[in-house]
N, C-alpha and C. Protein backbone atom coordinates (compact mmCIF):
# COMPACT_ATOMS: atom_id res chain seq x y z
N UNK A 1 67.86 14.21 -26.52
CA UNK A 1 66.92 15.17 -27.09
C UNK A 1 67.60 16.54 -27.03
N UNK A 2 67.65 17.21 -28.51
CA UNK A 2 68.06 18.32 -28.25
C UNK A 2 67.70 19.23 -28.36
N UNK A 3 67.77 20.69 -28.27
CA UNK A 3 66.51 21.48 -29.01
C UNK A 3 66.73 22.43 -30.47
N UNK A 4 65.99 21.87 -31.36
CA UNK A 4 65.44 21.96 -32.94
C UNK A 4 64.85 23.08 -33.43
N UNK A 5 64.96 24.25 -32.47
CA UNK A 5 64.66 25.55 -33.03
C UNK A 5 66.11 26.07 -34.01
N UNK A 6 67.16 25.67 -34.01
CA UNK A 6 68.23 25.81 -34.11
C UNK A 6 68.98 24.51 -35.10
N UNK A 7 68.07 23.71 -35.61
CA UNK A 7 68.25 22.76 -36.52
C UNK A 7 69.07 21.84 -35.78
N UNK A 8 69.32 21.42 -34.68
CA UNK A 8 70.36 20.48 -34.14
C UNK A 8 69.32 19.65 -34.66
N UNK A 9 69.85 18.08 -34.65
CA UNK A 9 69.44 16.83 -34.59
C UNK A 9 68.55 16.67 -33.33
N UNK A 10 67.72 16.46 -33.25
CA UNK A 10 66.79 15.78 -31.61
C UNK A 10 66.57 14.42 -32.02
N UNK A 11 66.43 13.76 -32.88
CA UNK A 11 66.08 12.11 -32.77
C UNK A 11 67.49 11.37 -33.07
N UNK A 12 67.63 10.99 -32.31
CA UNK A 12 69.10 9.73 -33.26
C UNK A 12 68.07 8.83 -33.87
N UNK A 13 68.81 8.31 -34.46
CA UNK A 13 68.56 7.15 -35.39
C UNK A 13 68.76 6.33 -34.45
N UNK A 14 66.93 5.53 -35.06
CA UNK A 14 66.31 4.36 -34.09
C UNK A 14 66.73 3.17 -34.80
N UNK A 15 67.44 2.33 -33.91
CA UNK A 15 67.80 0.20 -34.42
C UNK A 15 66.58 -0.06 -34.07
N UNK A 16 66.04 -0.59 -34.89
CA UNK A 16 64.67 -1.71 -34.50
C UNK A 16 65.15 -2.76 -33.97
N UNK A 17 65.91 -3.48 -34.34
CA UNK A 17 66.29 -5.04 -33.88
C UNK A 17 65.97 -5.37 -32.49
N UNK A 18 66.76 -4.60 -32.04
CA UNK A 18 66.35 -4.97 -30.16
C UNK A 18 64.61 -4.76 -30.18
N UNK A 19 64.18 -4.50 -30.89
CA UNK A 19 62.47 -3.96 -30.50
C UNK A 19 61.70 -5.15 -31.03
N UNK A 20 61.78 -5.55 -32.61
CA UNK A 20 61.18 -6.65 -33.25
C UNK A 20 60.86 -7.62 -33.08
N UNK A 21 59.97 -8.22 -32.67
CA UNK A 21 59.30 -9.31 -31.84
C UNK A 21 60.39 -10.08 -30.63
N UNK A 22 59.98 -9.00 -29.87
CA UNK A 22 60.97 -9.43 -28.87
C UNK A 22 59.30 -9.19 -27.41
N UNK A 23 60.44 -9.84 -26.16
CA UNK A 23 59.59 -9.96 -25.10
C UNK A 23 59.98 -8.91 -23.96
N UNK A 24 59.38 -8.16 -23.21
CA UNK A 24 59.78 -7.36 -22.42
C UNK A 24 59.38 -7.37 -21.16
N UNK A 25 60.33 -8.12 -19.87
CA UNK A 25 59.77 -7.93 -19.04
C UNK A 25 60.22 -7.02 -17.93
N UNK A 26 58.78 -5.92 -17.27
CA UNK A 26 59.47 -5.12 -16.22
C UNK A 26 59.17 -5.11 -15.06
N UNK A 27 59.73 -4.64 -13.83
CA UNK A 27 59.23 -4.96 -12.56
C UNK A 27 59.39 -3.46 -12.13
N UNK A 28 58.32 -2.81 -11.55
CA UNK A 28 58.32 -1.33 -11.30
C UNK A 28 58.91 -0.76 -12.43
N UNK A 29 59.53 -0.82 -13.84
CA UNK A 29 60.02 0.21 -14.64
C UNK A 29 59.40 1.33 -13.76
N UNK A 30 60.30 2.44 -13.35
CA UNK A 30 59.28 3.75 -13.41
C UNK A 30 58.93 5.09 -14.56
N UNK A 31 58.34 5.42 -14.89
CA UNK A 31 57.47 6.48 -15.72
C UNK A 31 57.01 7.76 -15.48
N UNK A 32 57.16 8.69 -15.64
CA UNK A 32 56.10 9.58 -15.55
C UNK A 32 55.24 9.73 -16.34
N UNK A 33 53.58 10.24 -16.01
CA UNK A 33 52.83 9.84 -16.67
C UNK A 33 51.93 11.39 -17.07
N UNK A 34 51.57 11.84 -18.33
CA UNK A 34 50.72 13.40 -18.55
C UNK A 34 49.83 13.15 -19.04
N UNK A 35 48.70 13.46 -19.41
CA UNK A 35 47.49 13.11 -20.27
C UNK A 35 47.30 14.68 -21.47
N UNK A 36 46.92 14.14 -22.31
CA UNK A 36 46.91 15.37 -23.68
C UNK A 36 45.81 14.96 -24.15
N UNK A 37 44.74 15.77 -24.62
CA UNK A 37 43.56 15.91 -25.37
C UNK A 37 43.84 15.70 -26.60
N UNK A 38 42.87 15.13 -27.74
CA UNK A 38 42.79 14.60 -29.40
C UNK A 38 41.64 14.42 -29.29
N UNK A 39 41.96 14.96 -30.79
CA UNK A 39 40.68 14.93 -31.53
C UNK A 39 40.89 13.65 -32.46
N UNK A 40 39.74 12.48 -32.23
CA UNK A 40 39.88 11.02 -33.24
C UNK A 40 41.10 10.06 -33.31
N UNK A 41 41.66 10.46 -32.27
CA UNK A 41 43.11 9.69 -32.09
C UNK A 41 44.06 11.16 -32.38
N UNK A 42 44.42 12.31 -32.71
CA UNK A 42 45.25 12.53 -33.14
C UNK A 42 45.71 13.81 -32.40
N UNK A 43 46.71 14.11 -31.59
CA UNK A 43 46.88 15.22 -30.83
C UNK A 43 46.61 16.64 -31.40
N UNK A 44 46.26 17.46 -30.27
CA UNK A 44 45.68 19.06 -30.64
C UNK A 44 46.89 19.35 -31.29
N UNK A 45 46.71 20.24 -32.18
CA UNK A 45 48.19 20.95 -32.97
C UNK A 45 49.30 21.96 -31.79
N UNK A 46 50.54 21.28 -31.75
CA UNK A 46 51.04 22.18 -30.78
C UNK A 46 51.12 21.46 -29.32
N UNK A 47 50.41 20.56 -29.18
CA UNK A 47 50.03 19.99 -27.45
C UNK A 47 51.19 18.86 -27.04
N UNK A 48 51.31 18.03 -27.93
CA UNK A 48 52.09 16.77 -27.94
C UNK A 48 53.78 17.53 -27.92
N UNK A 49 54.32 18.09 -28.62
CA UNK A 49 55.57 18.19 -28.43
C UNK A 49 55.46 19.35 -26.94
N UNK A 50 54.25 19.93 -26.58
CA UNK A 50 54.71 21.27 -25.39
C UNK A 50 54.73 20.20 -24.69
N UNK A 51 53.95 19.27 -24.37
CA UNK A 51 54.05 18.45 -23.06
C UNK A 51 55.55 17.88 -22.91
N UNK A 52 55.49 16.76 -23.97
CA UNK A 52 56.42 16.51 -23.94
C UNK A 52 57.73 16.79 -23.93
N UNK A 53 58.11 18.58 -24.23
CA UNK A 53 59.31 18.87 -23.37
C UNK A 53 59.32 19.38 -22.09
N UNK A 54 57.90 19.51 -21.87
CA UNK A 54 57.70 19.42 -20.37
C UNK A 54 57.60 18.64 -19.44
N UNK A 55 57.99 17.52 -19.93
CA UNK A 55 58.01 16.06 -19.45
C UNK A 55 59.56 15.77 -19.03
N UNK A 56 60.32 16.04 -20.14
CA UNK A 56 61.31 16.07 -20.52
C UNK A 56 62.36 16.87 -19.50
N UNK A 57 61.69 18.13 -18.98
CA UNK A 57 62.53 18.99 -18.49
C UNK A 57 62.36 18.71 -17.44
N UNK A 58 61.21 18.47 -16.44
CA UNK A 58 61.06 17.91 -14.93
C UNK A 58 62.07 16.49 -15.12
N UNK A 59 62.12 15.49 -15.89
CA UNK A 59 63.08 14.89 -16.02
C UNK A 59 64.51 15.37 -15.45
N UNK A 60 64.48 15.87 -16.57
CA UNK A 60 66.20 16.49 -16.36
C UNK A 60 66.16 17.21 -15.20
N UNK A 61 65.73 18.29 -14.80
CA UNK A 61 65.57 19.04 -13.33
C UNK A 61 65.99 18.20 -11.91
N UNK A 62 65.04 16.86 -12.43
CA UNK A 62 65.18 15.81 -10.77
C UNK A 62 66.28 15.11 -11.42
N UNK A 63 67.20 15.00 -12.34
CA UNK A 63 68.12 13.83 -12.42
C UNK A 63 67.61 12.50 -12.59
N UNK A 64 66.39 12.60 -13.40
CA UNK A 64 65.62 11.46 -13.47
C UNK A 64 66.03 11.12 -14.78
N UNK A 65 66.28 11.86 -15.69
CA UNK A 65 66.58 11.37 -17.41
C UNK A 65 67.22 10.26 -17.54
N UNK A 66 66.36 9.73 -18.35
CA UNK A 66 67.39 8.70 -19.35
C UNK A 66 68.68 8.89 -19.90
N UNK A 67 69.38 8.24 -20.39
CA UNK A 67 70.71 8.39 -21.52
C UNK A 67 69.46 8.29 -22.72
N UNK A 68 70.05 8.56 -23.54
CA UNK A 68 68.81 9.16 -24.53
C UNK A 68 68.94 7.91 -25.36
N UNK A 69 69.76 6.64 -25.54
CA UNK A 69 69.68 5.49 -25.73
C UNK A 69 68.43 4.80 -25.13
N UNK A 70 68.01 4.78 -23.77
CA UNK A 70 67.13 4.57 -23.56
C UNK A 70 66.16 5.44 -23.09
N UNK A 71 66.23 6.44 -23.96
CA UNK A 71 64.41 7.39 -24.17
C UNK A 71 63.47 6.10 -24.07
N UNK A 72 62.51 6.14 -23.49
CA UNK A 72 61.15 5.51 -24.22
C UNK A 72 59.94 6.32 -24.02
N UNK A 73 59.03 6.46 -24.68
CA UNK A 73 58.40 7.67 -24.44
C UNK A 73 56.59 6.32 -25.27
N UNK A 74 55.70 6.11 -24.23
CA UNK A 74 54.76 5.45 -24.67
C UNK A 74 53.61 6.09 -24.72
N UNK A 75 52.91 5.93 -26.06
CA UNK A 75 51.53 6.33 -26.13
C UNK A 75 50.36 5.62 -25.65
N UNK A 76 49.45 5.92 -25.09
CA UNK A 76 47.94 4.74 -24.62
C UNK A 76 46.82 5.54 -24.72
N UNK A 77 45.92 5.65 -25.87
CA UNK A 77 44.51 6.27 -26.17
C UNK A 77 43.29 5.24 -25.23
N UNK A 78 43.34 5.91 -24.23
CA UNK A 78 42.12 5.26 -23.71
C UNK A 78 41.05 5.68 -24.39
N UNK A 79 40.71 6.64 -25.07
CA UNK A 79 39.53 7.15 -25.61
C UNK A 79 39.65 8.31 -27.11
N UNK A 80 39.22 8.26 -27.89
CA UNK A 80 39.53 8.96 -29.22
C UNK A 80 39.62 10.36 -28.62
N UNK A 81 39.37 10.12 -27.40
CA UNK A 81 39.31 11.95 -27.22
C UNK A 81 40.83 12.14 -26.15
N UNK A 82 41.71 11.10 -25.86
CA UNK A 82 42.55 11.67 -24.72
C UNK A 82 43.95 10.77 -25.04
N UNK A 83 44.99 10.77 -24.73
CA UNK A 83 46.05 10.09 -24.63
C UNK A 83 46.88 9.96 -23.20
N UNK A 84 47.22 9.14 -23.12
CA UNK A 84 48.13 9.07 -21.83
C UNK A 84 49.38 8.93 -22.56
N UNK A 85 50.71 9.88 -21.90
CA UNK A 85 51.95 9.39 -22.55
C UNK A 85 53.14 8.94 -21.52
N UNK A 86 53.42 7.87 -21.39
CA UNK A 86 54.41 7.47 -20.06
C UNK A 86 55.74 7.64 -20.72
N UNK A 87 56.55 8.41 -19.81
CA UNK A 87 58.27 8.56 -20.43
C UNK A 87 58.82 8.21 -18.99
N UNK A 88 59.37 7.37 -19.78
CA UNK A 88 60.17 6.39 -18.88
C UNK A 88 61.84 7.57 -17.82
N UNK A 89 61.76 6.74 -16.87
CA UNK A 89 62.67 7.99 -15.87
C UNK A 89 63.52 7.06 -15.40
N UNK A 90 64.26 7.46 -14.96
CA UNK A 90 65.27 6.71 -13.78
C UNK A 90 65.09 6.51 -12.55
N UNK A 91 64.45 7.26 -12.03
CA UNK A 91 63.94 7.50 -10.42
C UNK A 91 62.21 8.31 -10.55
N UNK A 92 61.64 8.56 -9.48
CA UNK A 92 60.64 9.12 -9.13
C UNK A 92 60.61 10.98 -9.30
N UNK A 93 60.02 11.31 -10.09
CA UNK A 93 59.91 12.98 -10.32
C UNK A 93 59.18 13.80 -9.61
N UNK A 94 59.70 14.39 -8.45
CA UNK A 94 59.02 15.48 -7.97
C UNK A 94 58.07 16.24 -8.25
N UNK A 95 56.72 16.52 -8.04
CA UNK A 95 55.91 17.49 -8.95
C UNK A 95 55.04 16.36 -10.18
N UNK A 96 55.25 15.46 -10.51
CA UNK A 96 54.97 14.49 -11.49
C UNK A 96 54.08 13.52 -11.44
N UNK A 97 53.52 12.89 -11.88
CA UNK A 97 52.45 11.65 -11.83
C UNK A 97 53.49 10.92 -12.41
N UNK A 98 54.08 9.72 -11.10
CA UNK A 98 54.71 8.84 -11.03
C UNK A 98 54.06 7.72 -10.90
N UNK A 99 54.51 6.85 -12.02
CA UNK A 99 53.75 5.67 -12.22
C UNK A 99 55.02 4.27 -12.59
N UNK A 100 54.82 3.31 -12.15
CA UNK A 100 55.91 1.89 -12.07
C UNK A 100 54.77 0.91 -13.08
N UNK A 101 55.10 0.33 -14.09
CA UNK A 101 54.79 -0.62 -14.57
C UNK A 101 55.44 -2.08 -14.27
N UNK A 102 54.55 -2.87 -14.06
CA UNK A 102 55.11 -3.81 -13.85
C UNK A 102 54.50 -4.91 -15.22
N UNK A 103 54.68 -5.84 -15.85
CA UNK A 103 54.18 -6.80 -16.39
C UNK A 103 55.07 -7.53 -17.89
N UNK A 104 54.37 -8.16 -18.06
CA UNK A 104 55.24 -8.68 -19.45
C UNK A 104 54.12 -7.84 -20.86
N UNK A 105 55.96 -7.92 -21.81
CA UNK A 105 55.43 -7.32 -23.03
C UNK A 105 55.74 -7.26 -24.51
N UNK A 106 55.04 -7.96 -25.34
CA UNK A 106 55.22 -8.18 -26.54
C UNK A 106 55.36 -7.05 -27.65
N UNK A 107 56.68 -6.83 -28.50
CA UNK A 107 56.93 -5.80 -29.04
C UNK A 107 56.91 -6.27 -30.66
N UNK A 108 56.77 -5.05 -31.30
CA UNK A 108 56.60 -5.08 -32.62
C UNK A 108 57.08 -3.87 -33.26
N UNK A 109 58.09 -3.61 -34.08
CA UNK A 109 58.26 -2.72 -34.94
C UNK A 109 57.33 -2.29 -36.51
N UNK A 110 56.94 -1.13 -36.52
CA UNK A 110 56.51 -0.84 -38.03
C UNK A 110 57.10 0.27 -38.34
N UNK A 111 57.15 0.44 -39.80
CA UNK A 111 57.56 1.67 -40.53
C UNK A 111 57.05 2.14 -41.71
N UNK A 112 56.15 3.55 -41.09
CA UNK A 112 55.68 3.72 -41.82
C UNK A 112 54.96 4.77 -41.45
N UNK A 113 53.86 5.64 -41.95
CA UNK A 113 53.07 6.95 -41.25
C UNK A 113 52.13 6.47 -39.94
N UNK A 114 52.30 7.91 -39.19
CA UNK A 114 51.21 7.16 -37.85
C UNK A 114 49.83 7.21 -38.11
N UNK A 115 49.06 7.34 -39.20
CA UNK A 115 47.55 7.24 -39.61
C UNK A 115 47.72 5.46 -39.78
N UNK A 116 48.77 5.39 -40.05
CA UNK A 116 48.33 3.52 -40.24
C UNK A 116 48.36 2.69 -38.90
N UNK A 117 48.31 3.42 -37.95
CA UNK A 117 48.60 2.59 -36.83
C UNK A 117 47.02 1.73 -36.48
N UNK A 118 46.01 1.68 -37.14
CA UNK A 118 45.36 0.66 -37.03
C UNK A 118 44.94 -0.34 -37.90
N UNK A 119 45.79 -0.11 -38.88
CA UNK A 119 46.76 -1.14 -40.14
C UNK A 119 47.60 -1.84 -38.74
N UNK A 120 48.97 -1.72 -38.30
CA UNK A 120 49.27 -2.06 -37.51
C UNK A 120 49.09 -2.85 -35.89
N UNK A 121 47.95 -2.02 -35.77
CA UNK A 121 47.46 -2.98 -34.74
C UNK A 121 46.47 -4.28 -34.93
N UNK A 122 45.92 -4.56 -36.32
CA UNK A 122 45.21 -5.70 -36.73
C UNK A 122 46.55 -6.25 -37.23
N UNK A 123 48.06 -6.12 -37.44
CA UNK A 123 49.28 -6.80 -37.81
C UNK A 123 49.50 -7.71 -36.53
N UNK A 124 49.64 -6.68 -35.46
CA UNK A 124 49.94 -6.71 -34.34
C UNK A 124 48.50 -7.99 -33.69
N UNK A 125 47.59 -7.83 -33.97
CA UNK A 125 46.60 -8.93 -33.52
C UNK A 125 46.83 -9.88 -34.02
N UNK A 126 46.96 -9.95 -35.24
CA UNK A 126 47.32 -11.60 -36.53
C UNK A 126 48.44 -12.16 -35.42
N UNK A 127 49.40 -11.95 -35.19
CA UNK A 127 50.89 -11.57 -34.97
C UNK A 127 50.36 -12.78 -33.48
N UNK A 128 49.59 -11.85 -32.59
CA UNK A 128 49.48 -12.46 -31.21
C UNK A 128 48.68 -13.24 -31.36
N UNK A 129 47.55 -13.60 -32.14
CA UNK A 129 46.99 -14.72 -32.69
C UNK A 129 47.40 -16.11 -32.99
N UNK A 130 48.55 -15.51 -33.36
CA UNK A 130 49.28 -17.16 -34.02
C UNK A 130 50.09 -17.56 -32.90
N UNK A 131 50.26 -16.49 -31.94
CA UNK A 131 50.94 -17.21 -30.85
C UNK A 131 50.37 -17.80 -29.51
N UNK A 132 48.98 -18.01 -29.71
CA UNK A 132 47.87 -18.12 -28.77
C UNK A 132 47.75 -16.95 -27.55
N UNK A 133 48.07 -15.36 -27.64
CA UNK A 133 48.41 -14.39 -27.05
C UNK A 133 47.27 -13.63 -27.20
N UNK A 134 46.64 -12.44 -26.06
CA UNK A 134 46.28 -12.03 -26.41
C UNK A 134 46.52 -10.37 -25.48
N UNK A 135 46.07 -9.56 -26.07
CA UNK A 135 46.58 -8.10 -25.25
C UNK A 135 45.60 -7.52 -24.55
N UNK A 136 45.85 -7.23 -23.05
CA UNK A 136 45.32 -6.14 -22.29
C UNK A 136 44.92 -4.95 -22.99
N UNK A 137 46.07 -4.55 -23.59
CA UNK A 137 45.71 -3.24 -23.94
C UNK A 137 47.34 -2.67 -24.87
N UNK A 138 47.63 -1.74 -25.55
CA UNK A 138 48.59 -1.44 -26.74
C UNK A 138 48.82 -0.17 -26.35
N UNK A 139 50.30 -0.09 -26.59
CA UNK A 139 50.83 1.46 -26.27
C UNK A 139 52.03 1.28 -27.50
N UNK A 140 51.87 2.83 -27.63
CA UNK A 140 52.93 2.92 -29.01
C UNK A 140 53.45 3.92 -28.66
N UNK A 141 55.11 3.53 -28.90
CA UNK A 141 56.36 4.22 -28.82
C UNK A 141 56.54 4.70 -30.49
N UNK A 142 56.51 6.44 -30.63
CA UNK A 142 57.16 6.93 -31.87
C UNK A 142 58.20 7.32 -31.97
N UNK A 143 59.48 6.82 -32.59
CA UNK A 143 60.76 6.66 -32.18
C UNK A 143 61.42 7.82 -32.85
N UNK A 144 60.90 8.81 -33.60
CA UNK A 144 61.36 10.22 -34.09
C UNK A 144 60.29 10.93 -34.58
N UNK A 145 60.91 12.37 -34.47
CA UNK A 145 60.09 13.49 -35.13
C UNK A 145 59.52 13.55 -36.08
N UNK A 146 58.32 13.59 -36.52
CA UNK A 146 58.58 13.75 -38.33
C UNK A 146 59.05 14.39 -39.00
N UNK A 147 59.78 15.25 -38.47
CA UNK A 147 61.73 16.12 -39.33
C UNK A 147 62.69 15.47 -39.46
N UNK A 148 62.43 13.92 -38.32
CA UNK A 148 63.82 13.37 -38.30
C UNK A 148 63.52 12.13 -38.67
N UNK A 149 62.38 11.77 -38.92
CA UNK A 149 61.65 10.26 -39.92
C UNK A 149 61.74 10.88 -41.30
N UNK A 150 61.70 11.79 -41.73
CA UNK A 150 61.67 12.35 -43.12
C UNK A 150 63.05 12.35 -43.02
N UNK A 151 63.95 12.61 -42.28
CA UNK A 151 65.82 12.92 -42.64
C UNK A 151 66.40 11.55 -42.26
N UNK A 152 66.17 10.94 -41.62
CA UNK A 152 66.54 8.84 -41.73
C UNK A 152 65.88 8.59 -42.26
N UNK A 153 64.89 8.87 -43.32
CA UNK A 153 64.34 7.95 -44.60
C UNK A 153 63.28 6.53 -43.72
N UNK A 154 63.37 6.83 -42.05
CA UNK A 154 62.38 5.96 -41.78
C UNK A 154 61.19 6.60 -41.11
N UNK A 155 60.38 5.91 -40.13
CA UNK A 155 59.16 6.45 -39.28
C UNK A 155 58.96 5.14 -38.40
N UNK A 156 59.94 4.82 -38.15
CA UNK A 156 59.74 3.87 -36.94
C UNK A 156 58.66 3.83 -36.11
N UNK A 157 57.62 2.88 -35.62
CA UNK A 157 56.64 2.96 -34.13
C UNK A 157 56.79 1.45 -33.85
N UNK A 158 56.78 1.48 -32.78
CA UNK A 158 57.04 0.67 -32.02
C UNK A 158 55.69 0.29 -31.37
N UNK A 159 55.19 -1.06 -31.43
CA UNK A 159 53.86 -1.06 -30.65
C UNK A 159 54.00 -2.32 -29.34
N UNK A 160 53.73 -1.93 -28.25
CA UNK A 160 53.60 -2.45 -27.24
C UNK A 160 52.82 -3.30 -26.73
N UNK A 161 52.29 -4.51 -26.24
CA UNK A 161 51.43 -5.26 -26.62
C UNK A 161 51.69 -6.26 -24.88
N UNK A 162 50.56 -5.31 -23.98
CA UNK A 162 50.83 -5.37 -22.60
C UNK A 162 49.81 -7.21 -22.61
N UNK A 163 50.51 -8.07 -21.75
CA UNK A 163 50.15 -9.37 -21.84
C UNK A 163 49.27 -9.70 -20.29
């Protein structure tokens, strides 16, 4: 991640392959975890990227960052009014709501705008349907900016599909 006041690149270009119905299992992954207010699913204007380089920077501060190969950065709307966003760390962050996931997890790539993500998650149900599966609960990874989904010609999301 770099910083885009200055036109650098901040998203590389996302491979789906490793993501596309594949299985994920983790034992403590650790996370840090922030919560952000929305309105109907959709973050306050301005809220989602401040957090998140504030997420980002306690990261880097404790030596917790990822290689930016493995960024993962997950969305979870418990309620039309709130989001939880877990970004995945290397170690435990000082100052932080540190959180370890443990469980298995069914992945799915789409491409396409994030208003369709509940187009996607009835994909994502058909999908675990046919495999006699069914989900706890769904978290979605957005794998670039929309400066840098408009400049790779994609909009990658990634949906998570906790078992």
């Amino acid at each position: 991640m770099t910083d885009t006041s200055h036109n650098h690149e901040c998203c590389p270009v996302f491979d789906p392959e490793p993501w596309d119905s594949r299985t994920h299992e983790w034992t403590e992954k650790p996370f840090i975890r922030k919560t952000i207010p929305q309105f109907l699913h959709m973050p306050l204007p301005g809220i989602y990227a401040k957090v998140l380089g504030a997420m980002w920077k306690m990261a880097q501060e404790a030596e917790a960052a990822p290689e930016i190969k493995d960024f993962l950065l997950l969305a979870w709307d418990p309620s039309p009014w709130k989001s939880e966003l877990y970004m995945s760390v290397k170690k435990e962050v000082p100052g932080a709501e540190n959180i370890k996931m443990t469980g298995k997890f069914i992945t799915r790539v789409f491409d396409g705008p994030y208003n369709h993500v509940p187009k996607y998650l009835a994909e994502f149900n058909n999908y675990l349907d046919q495999k006699e599966l069914k989900a706890k609960r769904y978290f979605f990874y957005f794998t670039t900016c929309p400066k840098c989904a408009k400049k790779h010609g994609h909009n990658y999301i990634v949906g998570f599909a906790e078992l």
